[in-house]
C-alpha atoms as a PDB file:
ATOM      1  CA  UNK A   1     110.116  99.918 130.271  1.00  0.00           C
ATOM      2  CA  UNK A   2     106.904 100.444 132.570  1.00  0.00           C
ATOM      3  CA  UNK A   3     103.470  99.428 131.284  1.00  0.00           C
ATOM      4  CA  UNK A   4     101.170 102.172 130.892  1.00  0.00           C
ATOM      5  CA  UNK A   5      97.543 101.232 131.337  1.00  0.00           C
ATOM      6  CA  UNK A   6      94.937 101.977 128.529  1.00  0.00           C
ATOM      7  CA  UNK A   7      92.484 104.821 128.562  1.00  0.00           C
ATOM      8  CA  UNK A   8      89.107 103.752 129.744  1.00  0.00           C
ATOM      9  CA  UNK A   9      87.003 102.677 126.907  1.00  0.00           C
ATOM     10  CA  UNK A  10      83.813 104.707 126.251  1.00  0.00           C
ATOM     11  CA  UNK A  11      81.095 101.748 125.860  1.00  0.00           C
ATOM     12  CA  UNK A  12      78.420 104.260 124.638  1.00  0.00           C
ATOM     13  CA  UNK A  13      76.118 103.134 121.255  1.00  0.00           C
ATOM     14  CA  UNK A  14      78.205 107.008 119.604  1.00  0.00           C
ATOM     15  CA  UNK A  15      80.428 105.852 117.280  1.00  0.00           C
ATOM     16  CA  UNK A  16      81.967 109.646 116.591  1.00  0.00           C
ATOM     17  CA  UNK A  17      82.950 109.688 120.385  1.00  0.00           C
ATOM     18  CA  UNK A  18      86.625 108.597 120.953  1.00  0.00           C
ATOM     19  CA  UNK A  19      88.532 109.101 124.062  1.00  0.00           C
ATOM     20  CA  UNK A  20      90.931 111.653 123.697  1.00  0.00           C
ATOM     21  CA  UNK A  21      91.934 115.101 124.941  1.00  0.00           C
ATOM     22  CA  UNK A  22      90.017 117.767 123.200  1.00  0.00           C
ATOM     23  CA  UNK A  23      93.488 119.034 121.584  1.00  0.00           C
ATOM     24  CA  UNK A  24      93.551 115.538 120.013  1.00  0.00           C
ATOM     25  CA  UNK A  25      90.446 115.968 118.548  1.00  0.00           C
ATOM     26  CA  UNK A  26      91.313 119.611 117.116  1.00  0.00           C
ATOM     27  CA  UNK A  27      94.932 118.001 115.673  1.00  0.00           C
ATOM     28  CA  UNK A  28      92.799 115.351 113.911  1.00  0.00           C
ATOM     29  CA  UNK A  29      90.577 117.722 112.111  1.00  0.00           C
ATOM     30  CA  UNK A  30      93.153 119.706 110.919  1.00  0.00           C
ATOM     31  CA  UNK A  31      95.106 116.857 109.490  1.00  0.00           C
ATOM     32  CA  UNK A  32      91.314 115.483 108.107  1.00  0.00           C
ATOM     33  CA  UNK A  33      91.086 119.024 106.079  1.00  0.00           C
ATOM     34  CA  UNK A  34      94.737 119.195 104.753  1.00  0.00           C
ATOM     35  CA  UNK A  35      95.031 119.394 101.095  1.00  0.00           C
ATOM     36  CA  UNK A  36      97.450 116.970  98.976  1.00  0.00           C
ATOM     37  CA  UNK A  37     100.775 119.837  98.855  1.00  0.00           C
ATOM     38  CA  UNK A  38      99.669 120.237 102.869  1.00  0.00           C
ATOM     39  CA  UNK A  39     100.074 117.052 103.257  1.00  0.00           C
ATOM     40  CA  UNK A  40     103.130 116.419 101.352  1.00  0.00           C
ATOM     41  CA  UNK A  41     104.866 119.056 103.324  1.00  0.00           C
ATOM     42  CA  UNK A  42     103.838 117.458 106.574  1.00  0.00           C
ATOM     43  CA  UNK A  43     104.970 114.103 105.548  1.00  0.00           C
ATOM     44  CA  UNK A  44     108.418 115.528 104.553  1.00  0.00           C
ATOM     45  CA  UNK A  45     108.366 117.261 107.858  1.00  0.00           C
ATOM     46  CA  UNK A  46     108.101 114.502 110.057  1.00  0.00           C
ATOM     47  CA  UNK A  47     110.018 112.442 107.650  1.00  0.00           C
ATOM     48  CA  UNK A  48     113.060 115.178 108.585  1.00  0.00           C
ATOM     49  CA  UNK A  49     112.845 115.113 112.249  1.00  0.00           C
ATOM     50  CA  UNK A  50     112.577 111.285 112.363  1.00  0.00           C
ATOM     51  CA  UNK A  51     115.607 111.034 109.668  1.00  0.00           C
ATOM     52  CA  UNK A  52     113.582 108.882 107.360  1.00  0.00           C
ATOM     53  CA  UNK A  53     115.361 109.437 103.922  1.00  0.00           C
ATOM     54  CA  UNK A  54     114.103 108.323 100.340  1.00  0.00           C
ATOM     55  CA  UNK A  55     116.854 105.637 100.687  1.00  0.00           C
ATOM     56  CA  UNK A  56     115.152 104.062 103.166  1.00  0.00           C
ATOM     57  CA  UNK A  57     112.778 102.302 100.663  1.00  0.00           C
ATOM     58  CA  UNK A  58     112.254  99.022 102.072  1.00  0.00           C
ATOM     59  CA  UNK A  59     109.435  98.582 100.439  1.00  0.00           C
ATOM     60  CA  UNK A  60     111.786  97.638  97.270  1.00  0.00           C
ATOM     61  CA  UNK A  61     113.339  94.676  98.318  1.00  0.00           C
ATOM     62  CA  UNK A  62     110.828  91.775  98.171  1.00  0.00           C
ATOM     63  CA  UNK A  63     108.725  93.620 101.117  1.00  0.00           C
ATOM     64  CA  UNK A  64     106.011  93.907  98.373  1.00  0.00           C
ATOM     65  CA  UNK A  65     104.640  97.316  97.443  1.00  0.00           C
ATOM     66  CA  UNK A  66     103.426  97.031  93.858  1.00  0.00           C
ATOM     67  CA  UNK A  67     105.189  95.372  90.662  1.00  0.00           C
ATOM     68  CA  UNK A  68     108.728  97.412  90.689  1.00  0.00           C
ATOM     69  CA  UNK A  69     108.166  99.609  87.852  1.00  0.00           C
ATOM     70  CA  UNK A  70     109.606  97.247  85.293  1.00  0.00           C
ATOM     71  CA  UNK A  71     108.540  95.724  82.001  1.00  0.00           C
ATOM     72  CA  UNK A  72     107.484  92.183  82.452  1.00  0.00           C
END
């Protein structure tokens, strides 16, 4: 696989300036504004064209991610 070099890094004292394409920036702010059903829809989207499933919780088996759900 070749090794793609990094942007250049903008050194300037604006911390709201991040090097990316304008579309980038556009993309992000949409995202930013998304409501929670928005969202959910976009997760499920990419979650479809990836394949991710909701058996693929491997967050279940001792990978952490809260207490289980059960009584204690």
């Amino acid at each position: 696989m070749p090794i793609a070099p990094l942007p250049p890094f903008d050194e300037s004292d604006d911390d709201d300036k991040v090097s990316a394409p304008p579309h980038l920036h556009g993309l992000a702010e949409e995202i930013v504004r998304l409501n929670m059903l928005e969202v959910k829809e976009l997760v499920d989207r990419i979650g479809d064209h990836f394949g991710f499933t909701d058996d693929d919780d491997y967050m279940d088996e001792d990978g952490g991610g809260g207490d289980g759900g059960g009584d204690k």
